[in-house]
Protein backbone atom coordinates (compact mmCIF):
# COMPACT_ATOMS: atom_id res chain seq x y z
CA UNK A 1 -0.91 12.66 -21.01
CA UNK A 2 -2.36 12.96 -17.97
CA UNK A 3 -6.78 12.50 -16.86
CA UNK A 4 -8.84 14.92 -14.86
CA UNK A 5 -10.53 13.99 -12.33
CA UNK A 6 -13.88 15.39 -11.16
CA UNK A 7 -14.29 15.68 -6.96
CA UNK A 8 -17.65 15.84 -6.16
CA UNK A 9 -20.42 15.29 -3.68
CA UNK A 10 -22.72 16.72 -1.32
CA UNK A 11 -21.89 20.19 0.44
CA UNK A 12 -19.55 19.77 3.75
CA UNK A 13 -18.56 15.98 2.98
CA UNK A 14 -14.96 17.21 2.54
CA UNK A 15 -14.29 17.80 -1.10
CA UNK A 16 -12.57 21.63 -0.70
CA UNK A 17 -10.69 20.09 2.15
CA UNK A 18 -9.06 17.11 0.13
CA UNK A 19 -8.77 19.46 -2.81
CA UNK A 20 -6.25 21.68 -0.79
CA UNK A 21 -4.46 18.66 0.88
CA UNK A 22 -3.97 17.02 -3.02
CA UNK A 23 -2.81 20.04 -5.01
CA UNK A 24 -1.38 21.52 -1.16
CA UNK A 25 -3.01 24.86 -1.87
CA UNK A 26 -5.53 27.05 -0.44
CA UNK A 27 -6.97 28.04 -3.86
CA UNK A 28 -10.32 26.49 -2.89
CA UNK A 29 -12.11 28.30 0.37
CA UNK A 30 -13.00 24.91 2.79
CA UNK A 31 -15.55 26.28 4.93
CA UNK A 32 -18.40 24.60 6.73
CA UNK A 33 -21.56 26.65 4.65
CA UNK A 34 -22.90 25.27 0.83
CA UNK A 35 -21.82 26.56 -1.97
CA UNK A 36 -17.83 27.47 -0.79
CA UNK A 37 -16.79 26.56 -4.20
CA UNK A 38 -18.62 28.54 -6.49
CA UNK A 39 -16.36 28.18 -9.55
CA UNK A 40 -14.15 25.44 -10.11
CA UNK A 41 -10.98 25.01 -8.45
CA UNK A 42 -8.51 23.19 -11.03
CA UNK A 43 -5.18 22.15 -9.48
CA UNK A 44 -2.00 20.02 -11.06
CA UNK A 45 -0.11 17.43 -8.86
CA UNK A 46 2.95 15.56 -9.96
CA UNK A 47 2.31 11.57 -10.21
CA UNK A 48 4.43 10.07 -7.08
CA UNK A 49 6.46 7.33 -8.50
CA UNK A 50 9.43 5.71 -7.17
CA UNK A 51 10.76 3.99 -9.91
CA UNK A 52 11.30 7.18 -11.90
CA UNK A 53 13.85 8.25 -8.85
CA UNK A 54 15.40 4.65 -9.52
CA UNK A 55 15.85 5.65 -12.76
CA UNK A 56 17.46 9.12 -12.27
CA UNK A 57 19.51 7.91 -10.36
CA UNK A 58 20.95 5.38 -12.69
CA UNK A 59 21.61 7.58 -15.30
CA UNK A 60 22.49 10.61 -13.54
CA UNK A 61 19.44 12.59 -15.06
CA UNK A 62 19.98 16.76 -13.66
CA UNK A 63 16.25 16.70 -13.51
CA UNK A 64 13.14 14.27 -12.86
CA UNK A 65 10.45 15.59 -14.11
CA UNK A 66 6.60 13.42 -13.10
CA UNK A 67 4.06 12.73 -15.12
CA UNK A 68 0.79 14.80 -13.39
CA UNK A 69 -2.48 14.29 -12.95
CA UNK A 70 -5.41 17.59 -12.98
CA UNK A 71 -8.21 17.51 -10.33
CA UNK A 72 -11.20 19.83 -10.52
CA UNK A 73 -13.34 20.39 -7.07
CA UNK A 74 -16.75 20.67 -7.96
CA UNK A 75 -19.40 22.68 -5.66
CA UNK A 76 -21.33 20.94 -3.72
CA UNK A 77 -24.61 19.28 -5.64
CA UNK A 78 -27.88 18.98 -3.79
CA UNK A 79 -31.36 17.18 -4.31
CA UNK A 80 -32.29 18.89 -7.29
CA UNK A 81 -29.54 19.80 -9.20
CA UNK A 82 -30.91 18.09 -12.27
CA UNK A 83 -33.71 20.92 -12.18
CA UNK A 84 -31.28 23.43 -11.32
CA UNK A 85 -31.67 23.78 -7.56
CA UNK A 86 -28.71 25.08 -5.85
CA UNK A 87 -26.11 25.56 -8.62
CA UNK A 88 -27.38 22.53 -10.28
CA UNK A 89 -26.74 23.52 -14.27
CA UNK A 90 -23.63 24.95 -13.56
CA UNK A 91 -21.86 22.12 -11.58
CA UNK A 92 -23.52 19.31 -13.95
CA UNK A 93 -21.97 21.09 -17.02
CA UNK A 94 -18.46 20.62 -14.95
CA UNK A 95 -18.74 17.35 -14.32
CA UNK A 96 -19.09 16.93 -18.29
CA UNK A 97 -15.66 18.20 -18.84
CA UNK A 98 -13.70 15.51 -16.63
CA UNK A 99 -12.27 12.00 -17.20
CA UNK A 100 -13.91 10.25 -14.18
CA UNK A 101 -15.62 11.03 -10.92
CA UNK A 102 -14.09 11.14 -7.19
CA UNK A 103 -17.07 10.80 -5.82
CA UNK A 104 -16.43 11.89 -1.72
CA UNK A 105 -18.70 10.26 0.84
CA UNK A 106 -18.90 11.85 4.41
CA UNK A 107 -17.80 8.64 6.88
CA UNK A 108 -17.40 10.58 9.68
CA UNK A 109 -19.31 11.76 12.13
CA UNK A 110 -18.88 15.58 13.94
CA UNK A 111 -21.33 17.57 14.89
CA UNK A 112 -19.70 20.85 14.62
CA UNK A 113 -20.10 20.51 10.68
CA UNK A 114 -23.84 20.62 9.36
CA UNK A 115 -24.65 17.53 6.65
CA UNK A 116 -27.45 19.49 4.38
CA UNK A 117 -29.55 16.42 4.87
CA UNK A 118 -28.93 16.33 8.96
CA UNK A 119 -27.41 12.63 8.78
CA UNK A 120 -24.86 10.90 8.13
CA UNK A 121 -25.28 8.03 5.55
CA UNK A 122 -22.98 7.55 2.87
CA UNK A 123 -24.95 5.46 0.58
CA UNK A 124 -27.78 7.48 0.54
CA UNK A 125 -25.67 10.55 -0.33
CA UNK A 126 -24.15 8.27 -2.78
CA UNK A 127 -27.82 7.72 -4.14
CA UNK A 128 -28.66 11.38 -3.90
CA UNK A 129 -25.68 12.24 -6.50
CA UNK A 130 -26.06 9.35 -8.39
CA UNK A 131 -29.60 9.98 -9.31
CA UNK A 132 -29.29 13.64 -10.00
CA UNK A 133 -26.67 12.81 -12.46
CA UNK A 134 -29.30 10.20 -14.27
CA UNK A 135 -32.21 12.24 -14.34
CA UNK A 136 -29.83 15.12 -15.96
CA UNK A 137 -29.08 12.45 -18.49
CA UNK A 138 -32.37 11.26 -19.11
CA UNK A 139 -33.60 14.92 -19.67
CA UNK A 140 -30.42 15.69 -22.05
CA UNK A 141 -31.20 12.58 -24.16
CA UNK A 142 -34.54 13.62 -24.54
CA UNK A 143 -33.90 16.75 -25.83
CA UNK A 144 -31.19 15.07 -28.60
CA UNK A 145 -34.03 12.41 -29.40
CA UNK A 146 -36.19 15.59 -30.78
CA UNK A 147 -33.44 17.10 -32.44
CA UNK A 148 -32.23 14.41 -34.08
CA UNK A 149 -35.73 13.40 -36.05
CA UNK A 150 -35.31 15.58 -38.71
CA UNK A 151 -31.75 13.81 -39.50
CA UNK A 152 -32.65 10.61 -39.34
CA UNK A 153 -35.80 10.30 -41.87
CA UNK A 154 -33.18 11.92 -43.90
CA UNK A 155 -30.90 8.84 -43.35
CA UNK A 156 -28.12 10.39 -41.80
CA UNK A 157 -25.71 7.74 -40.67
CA UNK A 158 -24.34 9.54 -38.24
CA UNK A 159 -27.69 10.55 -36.76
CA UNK A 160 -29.20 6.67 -37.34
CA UNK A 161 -25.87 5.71 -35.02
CA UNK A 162 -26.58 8.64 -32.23
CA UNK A 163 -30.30 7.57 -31.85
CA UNK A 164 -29.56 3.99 -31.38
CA UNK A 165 -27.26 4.85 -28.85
CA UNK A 166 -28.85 7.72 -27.01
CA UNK A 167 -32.09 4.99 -26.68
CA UNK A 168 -29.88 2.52 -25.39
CA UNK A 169 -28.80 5.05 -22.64
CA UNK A 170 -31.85 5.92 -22.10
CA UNK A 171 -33.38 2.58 -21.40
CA UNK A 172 -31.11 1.72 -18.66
CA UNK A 173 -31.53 5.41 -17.19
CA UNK A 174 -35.72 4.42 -17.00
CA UNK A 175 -34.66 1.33 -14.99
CA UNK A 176 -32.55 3.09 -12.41
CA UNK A 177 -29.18 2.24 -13.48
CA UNK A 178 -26.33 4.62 -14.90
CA UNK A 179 -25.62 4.96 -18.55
CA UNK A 180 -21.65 3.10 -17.78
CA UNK A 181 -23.65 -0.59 -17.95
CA UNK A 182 -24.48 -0.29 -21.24
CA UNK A 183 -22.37 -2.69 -23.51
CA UNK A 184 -20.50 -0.44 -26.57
CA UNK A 185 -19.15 -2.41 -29.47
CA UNK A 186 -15.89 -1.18 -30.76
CA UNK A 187 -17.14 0.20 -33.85
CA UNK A 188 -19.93 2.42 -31.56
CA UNK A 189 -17.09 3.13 -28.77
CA UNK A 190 -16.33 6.79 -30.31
CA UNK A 191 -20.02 8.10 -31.17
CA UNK A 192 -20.69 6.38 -27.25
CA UNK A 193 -17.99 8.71 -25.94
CA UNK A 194 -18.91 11.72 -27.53
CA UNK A 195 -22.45 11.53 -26.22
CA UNK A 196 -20.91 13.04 -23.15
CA UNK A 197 -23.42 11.70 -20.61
CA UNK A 198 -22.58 12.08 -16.86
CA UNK A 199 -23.29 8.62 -16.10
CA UNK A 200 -20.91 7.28 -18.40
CA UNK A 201 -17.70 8.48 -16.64
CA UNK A 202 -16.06 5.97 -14.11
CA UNK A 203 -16.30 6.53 -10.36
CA UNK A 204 -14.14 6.42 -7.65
CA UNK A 205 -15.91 6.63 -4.05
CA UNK A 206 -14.13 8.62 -1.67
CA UNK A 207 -14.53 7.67 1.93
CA UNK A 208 -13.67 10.60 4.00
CA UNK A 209 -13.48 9.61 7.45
CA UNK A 210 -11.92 11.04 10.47
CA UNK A 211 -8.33 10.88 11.75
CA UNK A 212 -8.67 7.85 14.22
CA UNK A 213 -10.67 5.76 11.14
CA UNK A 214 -7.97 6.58 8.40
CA UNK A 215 -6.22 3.08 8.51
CA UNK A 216 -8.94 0.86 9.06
CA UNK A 217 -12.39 2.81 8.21
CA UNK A 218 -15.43 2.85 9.75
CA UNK A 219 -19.44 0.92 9.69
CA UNK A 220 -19.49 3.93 7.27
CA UNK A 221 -16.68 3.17 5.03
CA UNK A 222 -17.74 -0.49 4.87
CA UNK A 223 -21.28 0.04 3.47
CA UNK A 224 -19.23 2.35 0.44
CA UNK A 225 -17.59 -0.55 0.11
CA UNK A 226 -20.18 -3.28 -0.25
CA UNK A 227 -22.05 -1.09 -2.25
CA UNK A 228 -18.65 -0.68 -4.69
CA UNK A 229 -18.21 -4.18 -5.50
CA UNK A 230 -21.90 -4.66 -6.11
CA UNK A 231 -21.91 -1.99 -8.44
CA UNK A 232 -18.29 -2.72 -9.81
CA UNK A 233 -17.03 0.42 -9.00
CA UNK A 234 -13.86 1.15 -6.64
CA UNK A 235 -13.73 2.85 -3.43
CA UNK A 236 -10.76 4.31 -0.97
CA UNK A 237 -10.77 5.32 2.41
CA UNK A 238 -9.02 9.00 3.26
CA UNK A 239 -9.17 11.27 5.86
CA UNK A 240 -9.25 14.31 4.45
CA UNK A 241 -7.94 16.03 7.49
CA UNK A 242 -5.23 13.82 7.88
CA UNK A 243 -4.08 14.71 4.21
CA UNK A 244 -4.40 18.48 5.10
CA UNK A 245 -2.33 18.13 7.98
CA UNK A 246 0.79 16.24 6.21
CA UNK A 247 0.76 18.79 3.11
CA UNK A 248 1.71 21.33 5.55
CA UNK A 249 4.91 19.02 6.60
CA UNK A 250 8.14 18.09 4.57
CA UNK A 251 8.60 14.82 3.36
CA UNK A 252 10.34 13.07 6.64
CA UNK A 253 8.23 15.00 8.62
CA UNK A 254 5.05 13.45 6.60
CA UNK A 255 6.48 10.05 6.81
CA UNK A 256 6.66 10.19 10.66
CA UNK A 257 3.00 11.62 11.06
CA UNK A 258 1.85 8.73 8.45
CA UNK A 259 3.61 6.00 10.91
CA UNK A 260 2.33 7.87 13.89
CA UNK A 261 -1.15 7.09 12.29
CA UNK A 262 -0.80 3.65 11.08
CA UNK A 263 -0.56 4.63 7.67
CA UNK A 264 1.93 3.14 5.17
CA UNK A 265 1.20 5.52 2.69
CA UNK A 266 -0.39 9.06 1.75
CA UNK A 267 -4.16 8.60 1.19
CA UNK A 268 -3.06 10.72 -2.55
CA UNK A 269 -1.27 7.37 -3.46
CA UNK A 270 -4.00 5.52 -2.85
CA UNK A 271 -6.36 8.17 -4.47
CA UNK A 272 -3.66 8.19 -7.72
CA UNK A 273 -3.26 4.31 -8.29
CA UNK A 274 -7.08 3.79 -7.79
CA UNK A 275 -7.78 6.41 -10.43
CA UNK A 276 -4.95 4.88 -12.86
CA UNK A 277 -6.55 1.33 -12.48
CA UNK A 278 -10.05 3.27 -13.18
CA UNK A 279 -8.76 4.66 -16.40
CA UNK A 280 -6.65 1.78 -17.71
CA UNK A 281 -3.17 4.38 -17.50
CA UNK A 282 -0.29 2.58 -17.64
CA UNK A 283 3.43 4.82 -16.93
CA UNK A 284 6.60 4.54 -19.44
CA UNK A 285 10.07 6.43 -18.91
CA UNK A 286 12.41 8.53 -21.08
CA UNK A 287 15.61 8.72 -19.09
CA UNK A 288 18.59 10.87 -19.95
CA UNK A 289 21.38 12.26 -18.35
CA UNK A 290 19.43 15.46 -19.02
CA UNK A 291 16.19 14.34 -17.22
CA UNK A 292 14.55 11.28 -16.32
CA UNK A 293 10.39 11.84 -17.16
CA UNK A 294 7.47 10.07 -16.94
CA UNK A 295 4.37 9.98 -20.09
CA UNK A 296 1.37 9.03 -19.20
CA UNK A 297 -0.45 6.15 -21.60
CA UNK A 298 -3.79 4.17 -21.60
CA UNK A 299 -3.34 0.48 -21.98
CA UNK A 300 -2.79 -0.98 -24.77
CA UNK A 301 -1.46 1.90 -26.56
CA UNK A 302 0.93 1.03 -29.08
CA UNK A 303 4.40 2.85 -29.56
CA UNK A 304 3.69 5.20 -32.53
CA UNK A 305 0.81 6.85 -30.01
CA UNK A 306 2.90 6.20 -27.30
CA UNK A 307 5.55 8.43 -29.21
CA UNK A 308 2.86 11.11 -29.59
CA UNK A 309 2.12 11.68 -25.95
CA UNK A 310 6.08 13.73 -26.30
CA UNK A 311 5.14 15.24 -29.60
CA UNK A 312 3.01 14.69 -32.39
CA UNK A 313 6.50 14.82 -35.09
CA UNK A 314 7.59 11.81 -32.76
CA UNK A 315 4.39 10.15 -33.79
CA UNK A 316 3.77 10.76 -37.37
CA UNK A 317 7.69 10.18 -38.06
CA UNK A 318 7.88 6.88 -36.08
CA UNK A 319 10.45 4.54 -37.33
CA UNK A 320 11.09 2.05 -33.70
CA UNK A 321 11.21 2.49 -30.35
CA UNK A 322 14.26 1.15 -28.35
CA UNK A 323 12.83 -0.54 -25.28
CA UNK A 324 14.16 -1.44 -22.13
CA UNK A 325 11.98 -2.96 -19.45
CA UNK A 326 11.98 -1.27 -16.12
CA UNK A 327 13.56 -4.26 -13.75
CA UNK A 328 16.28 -5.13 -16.87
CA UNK A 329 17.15 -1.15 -16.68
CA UNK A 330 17.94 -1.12 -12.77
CA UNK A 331 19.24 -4.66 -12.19
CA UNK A 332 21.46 -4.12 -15.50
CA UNK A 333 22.71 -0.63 -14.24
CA UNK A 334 20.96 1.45 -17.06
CA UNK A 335 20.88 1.45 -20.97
CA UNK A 336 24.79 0.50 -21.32
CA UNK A 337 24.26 -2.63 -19.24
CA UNK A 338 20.89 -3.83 -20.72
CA UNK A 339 22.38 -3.28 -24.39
CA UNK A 340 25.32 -5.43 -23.72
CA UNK A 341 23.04 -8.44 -21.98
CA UNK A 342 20.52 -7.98 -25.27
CA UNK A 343 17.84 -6.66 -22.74
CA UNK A 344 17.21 -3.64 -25.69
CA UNK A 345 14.61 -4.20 -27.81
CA UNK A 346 13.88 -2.53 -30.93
CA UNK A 347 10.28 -2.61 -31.56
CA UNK A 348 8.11 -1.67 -34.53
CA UNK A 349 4.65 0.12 -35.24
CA UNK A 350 2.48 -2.67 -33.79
CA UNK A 351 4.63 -2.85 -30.34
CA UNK A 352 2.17 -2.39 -27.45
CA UNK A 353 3.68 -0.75 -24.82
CA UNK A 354 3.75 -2.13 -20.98
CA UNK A 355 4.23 -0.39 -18.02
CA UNK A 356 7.16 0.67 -16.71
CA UNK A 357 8.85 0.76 -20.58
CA UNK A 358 11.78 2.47 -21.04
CA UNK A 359 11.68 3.77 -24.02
CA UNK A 360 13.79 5.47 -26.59
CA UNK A 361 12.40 6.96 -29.71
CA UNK A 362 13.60 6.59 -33.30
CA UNK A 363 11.94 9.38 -35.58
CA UNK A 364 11.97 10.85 -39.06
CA UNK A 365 11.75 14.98 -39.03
């Protein structure tokens, strides 16, 4: 299992431009006019992990084969889009299909590319997207609240449960917040996500800044940030042309540019972890001499599910799950080693996986 990830922003704050870096294609057309993106660009990139390379190499594996992760680059909204201006409807309807929001700010400042609003401010672009995505909300819930009258002075449970819900939203939308900071009770958390409102989904602010900014930001970069952590949201700080440039290198050759530029560390690390830790993923290994592989899991999914993610006959046929943790797997030498110093679990229906599991499935067929 992997997410899918949304970029989005303004026109000419970068998005097309980190798309190609990330997925190192030139699928999407980067160009400095609105609207360069016209249909969705979706592009696959393989989860960088070292430990699954530790673990390869342990056992032998013939093949490593990364979890991966999907983004989608979004064209450009503008004031509006809510009401359709620009490509508003079709870009809004987008956004609905992804996990969470990468949310790219324009930190940088160049006059050669035009900012549709003729400034640079990051936070008010910020606001700009932010509130297009509300009043979209506010006029979808609306439009539910009149379909659903019919259904509920029948009594219709499930109606009874949408309209309670679809109110709360909307209450918090009239104040000028997003729908996210409403508080769902478990028993609501599946009718919540099937709402599908835009302001539900988790957001990641993007900083894009420029190539001398990329390891410690900008006066930009640190307004995203303070307004981040008063909203409880997470931000990271990329250079988008930075990213573009090492795609086009080989690994040592990337490594080299990175140091060159301060950098410890691709800003697509960065981008990856921060979107794990804003989906609650967590990482477990199958390793073989065959292949070594990484699965994708939220947290706190137990090992029956966890057994799923492979195949859903791993799932419904679950009878344990052998589990070695990552750091007894390496410092024992691999599964031999941990079995014979009792570092191999076998673990039941109720097991929660952690990160970093490696994990061996026992199945009925």
């Amino acid at each position: 299992m992997g997410f899918k990830m949304g970029i989005v922003g303004l026109p000419n704050v970068g998005k097309s431009t980190l798309f190609n870096a990330l997925t190192r294609t030139a699928a999407a057309q980067a160009a400095n006019f609105p609207f360069c993106t016209i249909e969705p660009n979706v592009g696959e990139v393989a989860v960088p992990d070292v430990r699954l390379d530790k673990l390869a190499a342990i056992a032998r594996s013939k093949q490593t084969i990364p979890t991966r992760m999907t983004f989608v680059d979004i064209a450009g909204l503008v004031k509006g889009a809510s009401k359709g201006e620009g490509l508003g409807n079709q870009f809004l309807a987008n956004i609905r299909e992804v996990d969470a929001i990468a949310h790219v700010l324009r930190c940088f400042e160049d006059g050669d590319v035009t900012h549709v609003e003729g400034r640079v401010d990051p936070v008010a672009d910020a606001d700009t997207i932010e509130t297009e995505l509300m009043l979209a909300d506010i006029e979808s819930i609306e439009k539910r609240l009149q379909g659903l009258l019919r259904k509920v002075r029948g009594g219709d449970k499930d109606a009874v449960q949408q309209e309670r819900l679809l109110k709360q939203a909307l209450a918090v939308l009239e104040q000028g917040q997003p729908a996210r900071v409403v508080a769902v009770d478990a028993e609501d958390a599946k009718a919540w996500k099937m709402l599908q409102l835009l302001t539900t989904k988790p957001v990641l602010y993007v900083c894009n800044v420029g190539e001398s900014d990329a390891a410690t930001g900008n006066e930009h970069s640190a307004k995203v940030a303070g307004m981040a952590a008063a909203q409880g949201n997470a931000h990271v700080i990329i250079s988008a042309q930075i990213e573009e440039e090492i795609s086009q290198l080989d690994p040592e050759e990337a490594q080299m540019f990175l140091a060159e530029m301060g950098l410890d560390e691709a800003g697509l690390d960065r981008l990856i972890r921060a979107g794990y830790e804003l989906l609650h993923l967590e990482t477990y290994f199958t390793v073989g001499p065959k292949e070594a592989r990484a699965w994708t899991i939220r947290s706190g999914t137990a090992a029956p599910q966890a057994a799923g993610v492979i195949h859903g006959d791993f799932e419904r046929g679950f009878i344990r799950a052998e589990t070695i943790a990552f750091d007894d797997f390496v410092a024992l030498g691999g599964e031999q080693g941990a079995k014979e110093a009792g570092k191999m679990r076998a673990e039941g229906k109720s097991y929660v996986v952690k990160d970093g599991d490696v994990l061996y499935f026992l199945f009925n067929t």
